[in-house]
Protein backbone atom coordinates (compact mmCIF):
# COMPACT_ATOMS: atom_id res chain seq x y z
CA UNK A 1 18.95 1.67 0.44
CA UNK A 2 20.88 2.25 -2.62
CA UNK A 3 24.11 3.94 -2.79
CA UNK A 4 26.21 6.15 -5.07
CA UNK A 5 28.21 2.88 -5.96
CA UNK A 6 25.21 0.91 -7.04
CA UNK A 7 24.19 4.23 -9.26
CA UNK A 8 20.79 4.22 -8.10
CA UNK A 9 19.98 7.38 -6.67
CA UNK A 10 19.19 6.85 -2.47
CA UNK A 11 15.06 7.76 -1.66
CA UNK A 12 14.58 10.96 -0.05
CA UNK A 13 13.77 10.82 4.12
CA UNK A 14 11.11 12.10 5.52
CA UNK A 15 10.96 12.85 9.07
CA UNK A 16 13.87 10.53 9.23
CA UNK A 17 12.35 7.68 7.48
CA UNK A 18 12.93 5.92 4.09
CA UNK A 19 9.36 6.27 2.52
CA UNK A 20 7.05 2.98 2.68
CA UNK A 21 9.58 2.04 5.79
CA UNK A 22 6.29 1.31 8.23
CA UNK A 23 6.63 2.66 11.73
CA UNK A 24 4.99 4.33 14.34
CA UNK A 25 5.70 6.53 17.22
CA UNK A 26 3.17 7.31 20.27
CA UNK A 27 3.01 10.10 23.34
CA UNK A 28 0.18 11.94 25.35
CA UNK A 29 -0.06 15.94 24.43
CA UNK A 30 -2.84 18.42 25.87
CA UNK A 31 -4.61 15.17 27.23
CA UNK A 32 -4.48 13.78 23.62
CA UNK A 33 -3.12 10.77 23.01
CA UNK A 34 -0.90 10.91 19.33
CA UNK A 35 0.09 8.13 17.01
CA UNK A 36 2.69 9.20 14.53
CA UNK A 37 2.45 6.80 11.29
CA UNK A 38 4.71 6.78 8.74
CA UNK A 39 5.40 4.71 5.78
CA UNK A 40 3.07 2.31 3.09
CA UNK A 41 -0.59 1.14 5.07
CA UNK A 42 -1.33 -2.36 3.54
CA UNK A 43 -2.87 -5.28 4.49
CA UNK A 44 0.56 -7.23 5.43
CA UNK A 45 1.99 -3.90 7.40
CA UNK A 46 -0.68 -2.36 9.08
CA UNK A 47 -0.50 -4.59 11.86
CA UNK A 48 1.08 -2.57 14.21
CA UNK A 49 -0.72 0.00 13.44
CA UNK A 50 -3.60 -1.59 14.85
CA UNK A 51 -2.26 -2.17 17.60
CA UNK A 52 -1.25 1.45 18.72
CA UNK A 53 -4.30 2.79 17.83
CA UNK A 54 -6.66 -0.31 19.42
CA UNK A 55 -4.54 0.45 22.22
CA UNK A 56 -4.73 4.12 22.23
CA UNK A 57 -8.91 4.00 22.01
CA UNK A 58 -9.43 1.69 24.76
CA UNK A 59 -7.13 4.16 27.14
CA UNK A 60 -7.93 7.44 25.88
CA UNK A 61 -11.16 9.45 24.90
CA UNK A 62 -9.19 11.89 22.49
CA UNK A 63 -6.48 9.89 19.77
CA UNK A 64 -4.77 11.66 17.41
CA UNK A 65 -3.16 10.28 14.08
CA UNK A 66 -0.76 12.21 12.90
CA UNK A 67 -0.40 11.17 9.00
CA UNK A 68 1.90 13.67 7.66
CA UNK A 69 4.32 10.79 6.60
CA UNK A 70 1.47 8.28 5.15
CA UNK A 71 2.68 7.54 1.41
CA UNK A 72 0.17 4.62 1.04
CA UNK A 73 -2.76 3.43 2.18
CA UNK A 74 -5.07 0.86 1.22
CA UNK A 75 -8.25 -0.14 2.26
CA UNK A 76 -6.98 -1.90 5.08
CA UNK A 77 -5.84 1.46 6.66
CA UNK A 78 -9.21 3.68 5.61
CA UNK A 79 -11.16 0.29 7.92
CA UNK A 80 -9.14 0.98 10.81
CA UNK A 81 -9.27 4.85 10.44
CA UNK A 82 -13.52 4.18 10.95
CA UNK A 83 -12.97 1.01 13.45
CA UNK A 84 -11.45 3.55 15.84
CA UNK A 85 -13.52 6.31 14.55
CA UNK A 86 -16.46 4.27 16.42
CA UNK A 87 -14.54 3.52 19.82
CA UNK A 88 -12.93 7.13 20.55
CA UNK A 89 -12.54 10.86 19.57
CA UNK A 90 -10.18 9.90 16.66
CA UNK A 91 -8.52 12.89 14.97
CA UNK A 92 -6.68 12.65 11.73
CA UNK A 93 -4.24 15.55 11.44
CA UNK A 94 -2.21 16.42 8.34
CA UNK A 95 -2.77 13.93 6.06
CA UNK A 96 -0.72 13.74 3.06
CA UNK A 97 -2.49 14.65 -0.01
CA UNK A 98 -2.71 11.25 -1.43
CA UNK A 99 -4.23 10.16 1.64
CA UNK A 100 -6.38 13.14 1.59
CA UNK A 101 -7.53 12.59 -1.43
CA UNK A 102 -8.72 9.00 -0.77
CA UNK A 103 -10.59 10.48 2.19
CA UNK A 104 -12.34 12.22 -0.41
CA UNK A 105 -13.10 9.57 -3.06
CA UNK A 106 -14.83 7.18 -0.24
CA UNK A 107 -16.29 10.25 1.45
CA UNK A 108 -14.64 9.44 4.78
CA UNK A 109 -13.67 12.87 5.13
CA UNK A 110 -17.22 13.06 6.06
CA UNK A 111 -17.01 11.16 8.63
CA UNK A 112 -13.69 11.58 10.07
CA UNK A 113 -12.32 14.58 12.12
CA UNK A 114 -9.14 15.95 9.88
CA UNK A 115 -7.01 18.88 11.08
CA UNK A 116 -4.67 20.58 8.98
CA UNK A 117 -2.00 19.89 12.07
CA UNK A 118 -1.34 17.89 15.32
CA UNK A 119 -1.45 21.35 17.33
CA UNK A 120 -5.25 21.68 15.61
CA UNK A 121 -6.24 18.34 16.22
CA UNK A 122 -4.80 18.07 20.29
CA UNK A 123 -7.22 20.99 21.31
């Protein structure tokens, strides 16, 4: 992170994290199971990713991806968003609107179950 000595100005957090920092957070709510992602979605960092949400649709009928703190995603991410679309109830809640928007352009928001937040999406 850059400092006031190195006179770069330090990113802004969100949630806590440096944005692109990859990382994800998981716990059961309302018999839901949620994934919190946060960070850049590429193919060299989305692996565990992946794994939480493999993991999630092969133990739970109702997952829920909270991605609020997405700033990228690639094509990589939108494949595993419908890969786990097809094994569970997947739920995307909050996306960021640049994650939103490619939704849109591909027309996976046609497909996909997004809730404007986790509280929508867990009911």
């Amino acid at each position: 992170m850059a400092t006031a000595d190195s006179g770069l100005t330090p990113l802004p957090e969100h949630n806590g994290h440096t944005p692109g920092q990859v990382g994800v957070v998981q716990y059961e709510r309302g018999g839901a199971w949620v994934v919190i992602a946060h960070g850049d979605y590429d193919l060299d960092s989305i692996g565990r990713l992946t794994q939480a949400l493999d993991t999630a649709a092969a133990q739970h009928k109702r997952v829920v991806l909270d991605a609020s703190a997405v700033t990228f995603a690639d094509s990589t991410f939108l494949n595993l968003l419908l890969n786990t679309h097809r094994h569970t109830d997947l739920r995307i809640a909050a996306p960021a609107p640049q994650l939103r928007r490619i939704l849109e352009i591909t027309g996976a928001d046609t497909l996909l179950d997004i809730r404007p937040t986790v509280d929508d999406a867990v009911t």
